[in-house]
N, C-alpha and C. Protein backbone atom coordinates (compact mmCIF):
# COMPACT_ATOMS: atom_id res chain seq x y z
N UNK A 1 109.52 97.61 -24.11
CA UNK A 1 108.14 97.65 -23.70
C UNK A 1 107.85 99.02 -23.08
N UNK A 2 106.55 99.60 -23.60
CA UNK A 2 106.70 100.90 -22.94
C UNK A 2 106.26 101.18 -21.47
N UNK A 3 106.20 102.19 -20.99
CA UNK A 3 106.09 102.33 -19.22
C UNK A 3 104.73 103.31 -19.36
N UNK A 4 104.15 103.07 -18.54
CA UNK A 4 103.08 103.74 -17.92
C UNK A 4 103.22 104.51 -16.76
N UNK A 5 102.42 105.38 -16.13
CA UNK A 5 101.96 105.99 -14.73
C UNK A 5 100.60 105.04 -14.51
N UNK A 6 100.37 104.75 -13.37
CA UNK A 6 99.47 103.93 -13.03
C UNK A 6 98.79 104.30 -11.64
N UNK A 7 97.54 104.67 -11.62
CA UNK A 7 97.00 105.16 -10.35
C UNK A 7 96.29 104.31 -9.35
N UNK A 8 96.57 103.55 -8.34
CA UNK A 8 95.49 102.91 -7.56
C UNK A 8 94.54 103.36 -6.31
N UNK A 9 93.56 103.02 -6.32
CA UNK A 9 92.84 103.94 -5.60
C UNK A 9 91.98 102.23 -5.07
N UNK A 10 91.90 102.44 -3.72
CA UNK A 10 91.20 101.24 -2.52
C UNK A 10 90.77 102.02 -1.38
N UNK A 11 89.41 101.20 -1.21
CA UNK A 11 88.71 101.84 -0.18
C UNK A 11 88.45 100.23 0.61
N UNK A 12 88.98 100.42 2.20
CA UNK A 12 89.09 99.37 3.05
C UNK A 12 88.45 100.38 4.26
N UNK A 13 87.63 99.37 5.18
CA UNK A 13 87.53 100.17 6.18
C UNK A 13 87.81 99.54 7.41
N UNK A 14 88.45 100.00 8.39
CA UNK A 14 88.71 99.46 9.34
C UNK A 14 88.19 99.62 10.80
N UNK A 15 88.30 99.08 11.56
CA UNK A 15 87.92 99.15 13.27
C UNK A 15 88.97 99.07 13.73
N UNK A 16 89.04 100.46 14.64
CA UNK A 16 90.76 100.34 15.58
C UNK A 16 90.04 100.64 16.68
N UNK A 17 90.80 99.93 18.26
CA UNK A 17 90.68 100.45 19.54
C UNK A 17 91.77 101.54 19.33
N UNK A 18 91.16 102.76 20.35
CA UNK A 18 92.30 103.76 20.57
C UNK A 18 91.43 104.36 21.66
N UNK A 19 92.37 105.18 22.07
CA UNK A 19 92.11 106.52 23.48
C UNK A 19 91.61 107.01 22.72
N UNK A 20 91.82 107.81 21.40
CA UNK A 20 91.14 109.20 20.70
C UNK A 20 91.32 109.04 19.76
N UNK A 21 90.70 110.27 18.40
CA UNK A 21 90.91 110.40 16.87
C UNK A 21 92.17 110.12 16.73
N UNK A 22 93.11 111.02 17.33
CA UNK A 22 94.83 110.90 16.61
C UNK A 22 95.30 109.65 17.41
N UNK A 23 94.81 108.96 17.82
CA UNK A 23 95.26 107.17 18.63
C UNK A 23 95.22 106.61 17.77
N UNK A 24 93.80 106.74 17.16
CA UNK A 24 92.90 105.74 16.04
C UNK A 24 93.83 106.04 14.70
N UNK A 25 94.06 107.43 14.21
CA UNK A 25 94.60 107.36 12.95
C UNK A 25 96.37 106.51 13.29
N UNK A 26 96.27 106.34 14.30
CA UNK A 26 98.24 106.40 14.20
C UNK A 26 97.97 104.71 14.10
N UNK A 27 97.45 104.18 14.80
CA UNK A 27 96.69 102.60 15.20
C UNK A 27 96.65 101.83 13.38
N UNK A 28 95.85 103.41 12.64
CA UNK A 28 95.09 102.90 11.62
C UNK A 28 96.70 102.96 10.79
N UNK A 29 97.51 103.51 10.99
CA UNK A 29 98.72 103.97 9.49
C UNK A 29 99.32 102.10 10.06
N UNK A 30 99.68 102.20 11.47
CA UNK A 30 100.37 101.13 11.83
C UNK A 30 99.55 99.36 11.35
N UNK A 31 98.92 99.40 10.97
CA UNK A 31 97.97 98.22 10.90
C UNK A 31 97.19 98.19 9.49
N UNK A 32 97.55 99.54 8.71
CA UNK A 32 96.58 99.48 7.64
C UNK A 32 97.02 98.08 6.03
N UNK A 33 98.34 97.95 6.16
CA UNK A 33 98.49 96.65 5.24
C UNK A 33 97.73 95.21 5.77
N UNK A 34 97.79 95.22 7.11
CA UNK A 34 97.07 93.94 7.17
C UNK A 34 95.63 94.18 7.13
N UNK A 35 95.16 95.41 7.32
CA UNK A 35 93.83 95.36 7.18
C UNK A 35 93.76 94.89 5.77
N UNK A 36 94.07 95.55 4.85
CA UNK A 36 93.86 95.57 3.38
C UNK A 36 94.03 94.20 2.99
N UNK A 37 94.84 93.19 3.78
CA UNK A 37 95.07 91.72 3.56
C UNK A 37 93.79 90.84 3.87
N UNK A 38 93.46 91.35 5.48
CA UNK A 38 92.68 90.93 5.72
C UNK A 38 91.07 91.02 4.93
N UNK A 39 90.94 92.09 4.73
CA UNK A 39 89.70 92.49 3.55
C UNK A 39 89.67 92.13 1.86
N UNK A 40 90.83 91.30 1.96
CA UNK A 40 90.74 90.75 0.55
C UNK A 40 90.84 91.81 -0.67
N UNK A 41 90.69 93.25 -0.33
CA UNK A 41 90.42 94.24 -0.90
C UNK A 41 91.01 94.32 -2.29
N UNK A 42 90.26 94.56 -3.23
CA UNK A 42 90.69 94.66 -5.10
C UNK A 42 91.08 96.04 -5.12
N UNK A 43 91.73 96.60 -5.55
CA UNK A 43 91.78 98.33 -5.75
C UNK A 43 91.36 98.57 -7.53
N UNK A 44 91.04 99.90 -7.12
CA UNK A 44 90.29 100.23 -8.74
C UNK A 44 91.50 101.26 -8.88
N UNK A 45 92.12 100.62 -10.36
CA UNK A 45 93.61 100.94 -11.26
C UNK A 45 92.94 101.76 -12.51
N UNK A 46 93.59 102.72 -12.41
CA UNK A 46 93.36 103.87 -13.69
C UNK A 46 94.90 103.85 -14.07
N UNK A 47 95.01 103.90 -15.41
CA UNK A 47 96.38 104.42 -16.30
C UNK A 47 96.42 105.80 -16.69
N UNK A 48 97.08 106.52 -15.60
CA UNK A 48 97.16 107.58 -15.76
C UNK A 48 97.90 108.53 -17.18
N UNK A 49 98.84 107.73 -17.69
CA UNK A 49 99.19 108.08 -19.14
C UNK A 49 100.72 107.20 -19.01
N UNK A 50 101.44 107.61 -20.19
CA UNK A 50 102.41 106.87 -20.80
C UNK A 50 103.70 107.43 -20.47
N UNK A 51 104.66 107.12 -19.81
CA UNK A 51 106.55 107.67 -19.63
C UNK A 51 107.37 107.41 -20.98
N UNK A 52 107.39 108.39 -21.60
CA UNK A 52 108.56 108.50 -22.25
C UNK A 52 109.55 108.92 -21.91
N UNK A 53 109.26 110.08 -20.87
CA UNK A 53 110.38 110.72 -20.39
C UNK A 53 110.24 110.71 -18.81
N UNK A 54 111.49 110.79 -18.17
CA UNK A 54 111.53 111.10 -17.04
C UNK A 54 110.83 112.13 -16.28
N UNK A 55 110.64 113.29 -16.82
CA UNK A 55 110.04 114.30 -16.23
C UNK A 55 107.72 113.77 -16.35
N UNK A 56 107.89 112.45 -17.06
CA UNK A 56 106.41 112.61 -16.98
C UNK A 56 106.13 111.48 -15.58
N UNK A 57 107.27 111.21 -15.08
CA UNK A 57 107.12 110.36 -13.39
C UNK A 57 106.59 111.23 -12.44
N UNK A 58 105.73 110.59 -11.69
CA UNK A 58 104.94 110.50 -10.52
C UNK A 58 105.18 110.40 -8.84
N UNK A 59 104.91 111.59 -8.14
CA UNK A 59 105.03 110.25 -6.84
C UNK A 59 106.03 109.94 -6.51
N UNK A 60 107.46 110.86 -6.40
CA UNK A 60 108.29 110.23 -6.26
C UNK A 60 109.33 109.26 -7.04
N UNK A 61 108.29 108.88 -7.98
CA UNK A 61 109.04 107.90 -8.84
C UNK A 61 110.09 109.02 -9.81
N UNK A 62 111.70 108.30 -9.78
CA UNK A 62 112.63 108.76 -10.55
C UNK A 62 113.54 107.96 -11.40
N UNK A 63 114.13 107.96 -12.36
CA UNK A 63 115.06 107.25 -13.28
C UNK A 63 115.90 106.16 -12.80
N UNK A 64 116.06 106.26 -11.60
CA UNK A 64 116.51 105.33 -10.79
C UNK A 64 115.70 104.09 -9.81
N UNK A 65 114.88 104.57 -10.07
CA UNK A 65 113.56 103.39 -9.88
C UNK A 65 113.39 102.26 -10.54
N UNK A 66 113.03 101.16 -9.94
CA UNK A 66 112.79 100.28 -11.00
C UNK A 66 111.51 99.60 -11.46
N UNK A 67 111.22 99.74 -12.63
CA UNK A 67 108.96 99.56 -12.60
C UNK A 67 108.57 98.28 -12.08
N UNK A 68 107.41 97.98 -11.73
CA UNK A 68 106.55 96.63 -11.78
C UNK A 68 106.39 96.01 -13.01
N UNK A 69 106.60 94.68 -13.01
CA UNK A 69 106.39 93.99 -14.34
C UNK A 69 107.40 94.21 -15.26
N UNK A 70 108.83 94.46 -15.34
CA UNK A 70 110.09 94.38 -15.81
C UNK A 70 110.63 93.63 -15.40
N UNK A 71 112.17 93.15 -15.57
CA UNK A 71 112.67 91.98 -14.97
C UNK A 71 113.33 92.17 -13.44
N UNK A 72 112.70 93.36 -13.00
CA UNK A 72 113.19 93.23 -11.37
C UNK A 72 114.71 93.97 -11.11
N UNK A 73 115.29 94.21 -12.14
CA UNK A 73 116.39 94.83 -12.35
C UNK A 73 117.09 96.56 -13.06
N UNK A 74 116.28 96.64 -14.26
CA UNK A 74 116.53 97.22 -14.57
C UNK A 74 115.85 98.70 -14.73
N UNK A 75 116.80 99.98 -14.62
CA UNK A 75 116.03 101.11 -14.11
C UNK A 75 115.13 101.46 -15.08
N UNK A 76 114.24 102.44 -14.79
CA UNK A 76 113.16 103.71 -15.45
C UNK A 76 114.27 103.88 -16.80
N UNK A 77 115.82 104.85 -16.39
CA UNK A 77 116.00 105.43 -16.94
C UNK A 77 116.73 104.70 -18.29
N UNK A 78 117.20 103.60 -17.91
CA UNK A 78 117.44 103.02 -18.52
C UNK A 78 116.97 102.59 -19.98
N UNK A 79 115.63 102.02 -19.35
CA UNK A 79 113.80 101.60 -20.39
C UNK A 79 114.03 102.90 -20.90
N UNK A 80 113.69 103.86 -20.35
CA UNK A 80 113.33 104.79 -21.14
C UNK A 80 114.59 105.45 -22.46
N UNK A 81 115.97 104.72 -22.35
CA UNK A 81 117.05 105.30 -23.75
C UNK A 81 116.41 103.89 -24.84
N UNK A 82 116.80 103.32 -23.83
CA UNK A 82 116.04 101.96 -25.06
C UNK A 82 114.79 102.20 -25.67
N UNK A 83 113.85 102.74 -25.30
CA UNK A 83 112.52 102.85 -25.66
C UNK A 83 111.96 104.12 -26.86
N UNK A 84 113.41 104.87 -26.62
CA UNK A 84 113.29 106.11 -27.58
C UNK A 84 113.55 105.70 -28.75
């Protein structure tokens, strides 16, 4: 099955108590998954293009990774000898 790059992009907004701006952002990194839980929030998914190869990964993502929606096991680099 072939692999994709996949982009998500969510806009949540939140209310933090803090002393100041850099209180509020540190408040906001520490708390921002449950916000996003709490807001029910959908994110808008673009397919950024198709992995054939390792060098077209994203983000960190490397051959030793393992994708979403595979069986939970097996690597990038792997998919990707099979897939050639």
């Amino acid at each position: 099955m072939p692999l994709y790059n996949v982009e998500l992009a969510l806009k949540c907004t939140m209310v933090v108590q803090a002393e100041d701006c850099d209180d509020a952002r540190d408040i906001a990194y520490a708390n921002w998954k449950e916000a996003i839980d709490d807001a029910d929030a959908r994110p808008m998914i673009h397919v950024t293009g198709d992995v054939t190869q390792e060098r077209h990964l994203r983000d960190g993502w490397d051959g030793q990774c393992v994708p979403y929606g595979g069986d939970g096991n097996t690597r990038i680099s792997t998919l990707l000898k099979h897939n050639a």
